[in-house]
Protein backbone atom coordinates (compact mmCIF):
# COMPACT_ATOMS: atom_id res chain seq x y z
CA UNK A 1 -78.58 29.45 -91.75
CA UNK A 2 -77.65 32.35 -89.10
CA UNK A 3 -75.77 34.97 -90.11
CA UNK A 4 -72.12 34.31 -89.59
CA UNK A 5 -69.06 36.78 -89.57
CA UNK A 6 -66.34 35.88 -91.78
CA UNK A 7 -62.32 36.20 -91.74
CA UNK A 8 -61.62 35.67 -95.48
CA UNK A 9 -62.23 39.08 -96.80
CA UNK A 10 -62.21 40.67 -100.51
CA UNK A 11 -60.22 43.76 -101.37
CA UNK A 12 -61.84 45.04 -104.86
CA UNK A 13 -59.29 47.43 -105.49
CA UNK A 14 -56.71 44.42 -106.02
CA UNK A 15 -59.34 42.27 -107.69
CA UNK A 16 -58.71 41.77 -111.75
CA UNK A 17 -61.88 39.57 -112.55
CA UNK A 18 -59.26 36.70 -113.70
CA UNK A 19 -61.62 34.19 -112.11
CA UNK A 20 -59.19 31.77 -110.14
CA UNK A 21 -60.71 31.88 -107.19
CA UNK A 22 -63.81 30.66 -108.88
CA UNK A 23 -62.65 27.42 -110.27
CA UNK A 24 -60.52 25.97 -107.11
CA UNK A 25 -63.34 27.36 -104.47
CA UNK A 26 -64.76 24.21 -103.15
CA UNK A 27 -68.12 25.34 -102.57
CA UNK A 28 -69.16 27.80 -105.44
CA UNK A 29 -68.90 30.49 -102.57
CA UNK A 30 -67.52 33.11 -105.61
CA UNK A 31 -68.70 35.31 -108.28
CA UNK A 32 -67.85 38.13 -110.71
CA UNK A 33 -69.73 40.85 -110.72
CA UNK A 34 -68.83 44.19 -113.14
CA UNK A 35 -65.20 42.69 -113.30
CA UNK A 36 -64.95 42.17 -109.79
CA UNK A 37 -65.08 38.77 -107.40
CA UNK A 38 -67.15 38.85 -104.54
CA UNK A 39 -67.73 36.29 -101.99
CA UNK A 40 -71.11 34.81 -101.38
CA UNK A 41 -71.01 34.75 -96.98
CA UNK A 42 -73.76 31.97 -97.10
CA UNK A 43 -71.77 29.91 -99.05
CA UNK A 44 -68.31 30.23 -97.79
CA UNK A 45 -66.22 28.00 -95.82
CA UNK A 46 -63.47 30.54 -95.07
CA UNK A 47 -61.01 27.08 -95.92
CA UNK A 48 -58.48 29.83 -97.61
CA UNK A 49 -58.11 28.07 -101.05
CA UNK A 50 -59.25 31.70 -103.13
CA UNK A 51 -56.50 33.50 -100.65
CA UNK A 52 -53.77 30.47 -101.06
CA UNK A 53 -55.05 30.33 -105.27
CA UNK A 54 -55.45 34.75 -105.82
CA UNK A 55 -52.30 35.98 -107.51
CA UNK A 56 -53.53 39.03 -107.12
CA UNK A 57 -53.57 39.47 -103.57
CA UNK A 58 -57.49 40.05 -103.53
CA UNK A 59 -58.22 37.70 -100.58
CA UNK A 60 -56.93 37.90 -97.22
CA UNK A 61 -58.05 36.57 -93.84
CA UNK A 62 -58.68 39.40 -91.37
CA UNK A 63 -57.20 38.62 -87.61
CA UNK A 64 -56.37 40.87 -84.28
CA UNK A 65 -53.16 42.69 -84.52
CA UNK A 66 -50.30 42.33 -82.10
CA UNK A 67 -51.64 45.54 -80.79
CA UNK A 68 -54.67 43.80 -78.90
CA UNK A 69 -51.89 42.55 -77.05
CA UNK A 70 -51.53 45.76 -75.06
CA UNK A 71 -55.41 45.73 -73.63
CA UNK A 72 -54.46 43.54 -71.43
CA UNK A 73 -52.16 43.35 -68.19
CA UNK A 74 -51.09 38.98 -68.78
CA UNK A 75 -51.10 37.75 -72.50
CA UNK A 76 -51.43 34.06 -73.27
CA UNK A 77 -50.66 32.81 -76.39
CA UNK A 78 -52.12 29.10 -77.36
CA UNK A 79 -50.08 27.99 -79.77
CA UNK A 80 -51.66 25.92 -82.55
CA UNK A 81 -49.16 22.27 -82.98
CA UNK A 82 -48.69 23.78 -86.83
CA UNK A 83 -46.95 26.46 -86.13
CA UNK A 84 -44.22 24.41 -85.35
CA UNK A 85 -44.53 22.79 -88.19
CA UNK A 86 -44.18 25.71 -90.12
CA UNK A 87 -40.39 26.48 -89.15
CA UNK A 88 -39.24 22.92 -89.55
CA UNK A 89 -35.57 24.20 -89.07
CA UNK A 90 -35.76 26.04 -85.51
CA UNK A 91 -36.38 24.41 -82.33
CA UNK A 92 -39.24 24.96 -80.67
CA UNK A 93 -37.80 26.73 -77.63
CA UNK A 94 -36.59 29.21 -80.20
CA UNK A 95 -40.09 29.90 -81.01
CA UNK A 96 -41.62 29.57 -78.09
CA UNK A 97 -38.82 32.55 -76.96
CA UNK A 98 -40.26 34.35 -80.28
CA UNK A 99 -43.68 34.32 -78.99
CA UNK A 100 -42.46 36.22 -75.78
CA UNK A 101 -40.93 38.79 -77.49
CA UNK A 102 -43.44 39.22 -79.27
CA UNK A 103 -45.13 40.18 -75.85
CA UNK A 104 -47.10 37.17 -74.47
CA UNK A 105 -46.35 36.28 -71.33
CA UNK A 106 -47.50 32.46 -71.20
CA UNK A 107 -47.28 30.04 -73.84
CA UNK A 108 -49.83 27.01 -73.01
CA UNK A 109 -49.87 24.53 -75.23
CA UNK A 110 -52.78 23.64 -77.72
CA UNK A 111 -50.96 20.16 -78.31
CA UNK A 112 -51.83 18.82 -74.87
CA UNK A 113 -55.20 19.76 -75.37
CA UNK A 114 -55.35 17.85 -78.95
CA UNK A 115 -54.51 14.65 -76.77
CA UNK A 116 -57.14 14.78 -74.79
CA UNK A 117 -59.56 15.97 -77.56
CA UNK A 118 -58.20 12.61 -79.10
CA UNK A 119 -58.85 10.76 -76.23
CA UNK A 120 -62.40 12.03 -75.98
CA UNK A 121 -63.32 11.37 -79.47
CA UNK A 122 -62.19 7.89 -78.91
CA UNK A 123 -64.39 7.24 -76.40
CA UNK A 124 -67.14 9.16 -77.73
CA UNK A 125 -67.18 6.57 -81.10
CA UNK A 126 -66.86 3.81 -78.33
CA UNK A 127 -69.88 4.48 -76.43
CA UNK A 128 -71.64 5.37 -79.56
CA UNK A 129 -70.46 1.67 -80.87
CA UNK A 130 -72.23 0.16 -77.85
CA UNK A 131 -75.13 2.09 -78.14
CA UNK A 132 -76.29 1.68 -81.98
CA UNK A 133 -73.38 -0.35 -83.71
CA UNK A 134 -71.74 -0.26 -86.68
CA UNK A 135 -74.78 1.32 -88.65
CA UNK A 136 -74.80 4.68 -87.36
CA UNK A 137 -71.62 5.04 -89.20
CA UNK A 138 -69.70 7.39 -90.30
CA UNK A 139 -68.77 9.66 -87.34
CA UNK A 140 -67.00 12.35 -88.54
CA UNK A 141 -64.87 14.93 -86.41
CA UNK A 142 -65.62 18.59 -85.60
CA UNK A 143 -62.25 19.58 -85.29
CA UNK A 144 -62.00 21.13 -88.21
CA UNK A 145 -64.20 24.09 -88.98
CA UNK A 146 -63.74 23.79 -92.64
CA UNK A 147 -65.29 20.03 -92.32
CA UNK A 148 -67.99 21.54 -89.97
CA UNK A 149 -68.70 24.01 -92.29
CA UNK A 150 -68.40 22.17 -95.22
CA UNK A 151 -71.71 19.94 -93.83
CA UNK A 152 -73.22 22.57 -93.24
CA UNK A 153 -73.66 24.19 -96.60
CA UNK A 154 -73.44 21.00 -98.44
CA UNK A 155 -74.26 18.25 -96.48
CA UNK A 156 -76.38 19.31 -93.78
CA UNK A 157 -77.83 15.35 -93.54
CA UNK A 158 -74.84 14.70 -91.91
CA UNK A 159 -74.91 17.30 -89.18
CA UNK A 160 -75.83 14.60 -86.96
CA UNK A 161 -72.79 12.25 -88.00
CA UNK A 162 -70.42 15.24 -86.24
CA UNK A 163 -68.70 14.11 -82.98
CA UNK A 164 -69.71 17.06 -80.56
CA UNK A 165 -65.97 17.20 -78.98
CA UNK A 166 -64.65 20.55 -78.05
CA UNK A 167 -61.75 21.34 -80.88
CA UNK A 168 -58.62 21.26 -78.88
CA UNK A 169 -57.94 25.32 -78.76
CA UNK A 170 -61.26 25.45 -76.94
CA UNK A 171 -60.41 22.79 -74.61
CA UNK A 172 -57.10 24.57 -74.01
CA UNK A 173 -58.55 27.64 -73.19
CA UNK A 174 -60.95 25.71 -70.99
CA UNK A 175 -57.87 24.03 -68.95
CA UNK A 176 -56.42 28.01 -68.60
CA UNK A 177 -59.09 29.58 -67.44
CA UNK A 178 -59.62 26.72 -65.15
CA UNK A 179 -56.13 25.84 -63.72
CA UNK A 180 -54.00 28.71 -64.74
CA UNK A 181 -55.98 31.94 -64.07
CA UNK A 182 -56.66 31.46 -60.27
CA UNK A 183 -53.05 31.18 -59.52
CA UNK A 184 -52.33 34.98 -61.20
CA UNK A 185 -54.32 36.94 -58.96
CA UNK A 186 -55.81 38.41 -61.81
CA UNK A 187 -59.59 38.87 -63.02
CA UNK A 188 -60.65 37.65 -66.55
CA UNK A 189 -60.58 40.77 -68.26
CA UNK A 190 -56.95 41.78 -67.31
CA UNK A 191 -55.91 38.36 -69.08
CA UNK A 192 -56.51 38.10 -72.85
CA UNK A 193 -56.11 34.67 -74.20
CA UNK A 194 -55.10 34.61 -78.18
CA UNK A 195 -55.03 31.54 -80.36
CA UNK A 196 -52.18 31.46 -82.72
CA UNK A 197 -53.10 29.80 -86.02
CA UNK A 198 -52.56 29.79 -89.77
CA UNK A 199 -56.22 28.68 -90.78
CA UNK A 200 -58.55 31.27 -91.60
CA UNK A 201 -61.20 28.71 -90.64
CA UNK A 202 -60.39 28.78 -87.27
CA UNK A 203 -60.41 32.33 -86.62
CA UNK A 204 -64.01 32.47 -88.13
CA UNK A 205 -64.94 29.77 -85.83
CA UNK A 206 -63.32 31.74 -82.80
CA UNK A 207 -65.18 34.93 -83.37
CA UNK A 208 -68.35 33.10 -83.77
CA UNK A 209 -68.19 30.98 -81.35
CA UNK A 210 -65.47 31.36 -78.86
CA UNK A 211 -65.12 35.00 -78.17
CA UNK A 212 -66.32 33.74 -74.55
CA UNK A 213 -63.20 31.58 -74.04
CA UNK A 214 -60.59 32.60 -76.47
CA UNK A 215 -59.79 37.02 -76.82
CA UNK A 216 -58.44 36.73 -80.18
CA UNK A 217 -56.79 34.87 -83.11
CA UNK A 218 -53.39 35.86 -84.25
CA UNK A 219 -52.16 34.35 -87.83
C-alpha cells in the first residue's frame, strides 16, 4: 500500500498507556509499546475516534495554521456544509462574516458542489444499472475518506464497488479555479485555496491527494 502521510498524530509525552484508544479504534491501527500508544500508519484511517475517545489529549489531527493565510495575496475559504452545523444557534451570514475576519477574502461554497457531486453519483449508478444490472451491486460512495480508506485496509475486494466521483471540496475547488480565478487578475500561486473542515480524514486525503487543487485544510 503506498506510503501515505497522516493528520492524526501521537504526542507521547501526554500518552498514559490507559489503552482507550485501542478498544474503540475501528481498525486495530493502535498499540502500546513501553507504556506508550503508537499508531500503526498502514493501518490507520485517520476517522478521529482515538482523538474524539483519548482523555488524555494524546491524539490530535495536525492542520495549516491561520498563518498560511498570509502567503498569499487572495484567500479562499471552502467551507465544508458541517461547519454550519456546528453553530446551530448563529446564522450563517454571521459565520460566513467570521470567516472574513478571520482573513479570507472569498467564501465559495462546498454545499453547491455536494449537489452536483450528488447529481453525478446518481447518474453514475444509472448508467452503471444499464450497463451490468442489479448484480454488480453494491456501489458504494467515495465521499468519504474514512469509507475509502476503510476498503482499503480491510476490504480491498471492494475497491472496485467505489463510485469514482470527485468528493465535493475537490469539485469546488475545481469550479474556483475554473470560473472564479480568471476574473481576479491574479496567477495561481498568489491565491491559496483552504478547505475548512472538522474531519481529520479529509485533511489526510487533501495532502495526499489534493495539494494540486486545494492549498490547505483548516479545522
Amino acid at each position: 500500500m503506498e506510503p501515505r502521510a497522516h493528520s492524526v498524530v501521537m504526542d507521547e509525552e501526554k500518552c498514559k498507556g490507559c489503552t482507550n484508544c485501542i478498544k474503540r479504534c475501528p481498525t486495530e491501527a493502535i498499540r502500546v509499546r513501553g507504556g506508550k500508544a503508537f499508531i500503526l500508519t498502514e493501518r490507520c484511517i485517520d476517522c478521529g475516534e482515538c482523538i474524539r475517545t483519548c482523555e488524555n489529549h494524546a491524539k490530535k489531527a495536525v492542520a495549516d495554521s491561520l498563518e498560511t493565510l498570509q502567503q498569499y495575496k487572495y484567500r479562499v475559504a471552502l467551507p465544508a456544509p458541517s461547519l454550519y452545523a456546528q453553530f446551530k444557534s448563529e446564522k450563517p451570514e454571521k459565520i460566513l462574516a467570521a470567516l472574513s475576519q478571520l482573513g479570507f477574502d472569498e467564501i465559495y461554497e462546498v454545499a453547491y458542489a455536494a449537489e452536483l457531486t450528488t447529481c453525478a453519483i446518481q447518474q453514475y449508478i444509472r448508467d452503471y444499472r444499464e450497463a451490468h444490472g442489479a448484480e454488480a451491486y453494491p456501489l458504494i460512495s467515495s465521499s468519504c475518506p474514512v469509507v475509502t480508506r476503510l476498503i482499503q485496509v480491510r476490504f480491498p475486494s471492494l475497491l472496485p464497488n467505489l463510485i469514482p466521483v470527485d468528493p465535493p471540496y475537490i469539485t469546488a475547488a475545481k469550479f474556483f479555479l475554473r470560473q472564479r480565478l480568471p476574473a481576479l487578475n491574479l496567477s495561481r500561486e498568489q491565491v491559496g485555496v483552504f478547505f475548512i473542515t472538522p474531519c481529520p480524514a479529509k485533511i489526510t486525503d487533501l495532502n495526499n491527494y489534493g495539494k494540486q487543487l486545494v492549498d490547505g485544510a483548516i479545522p
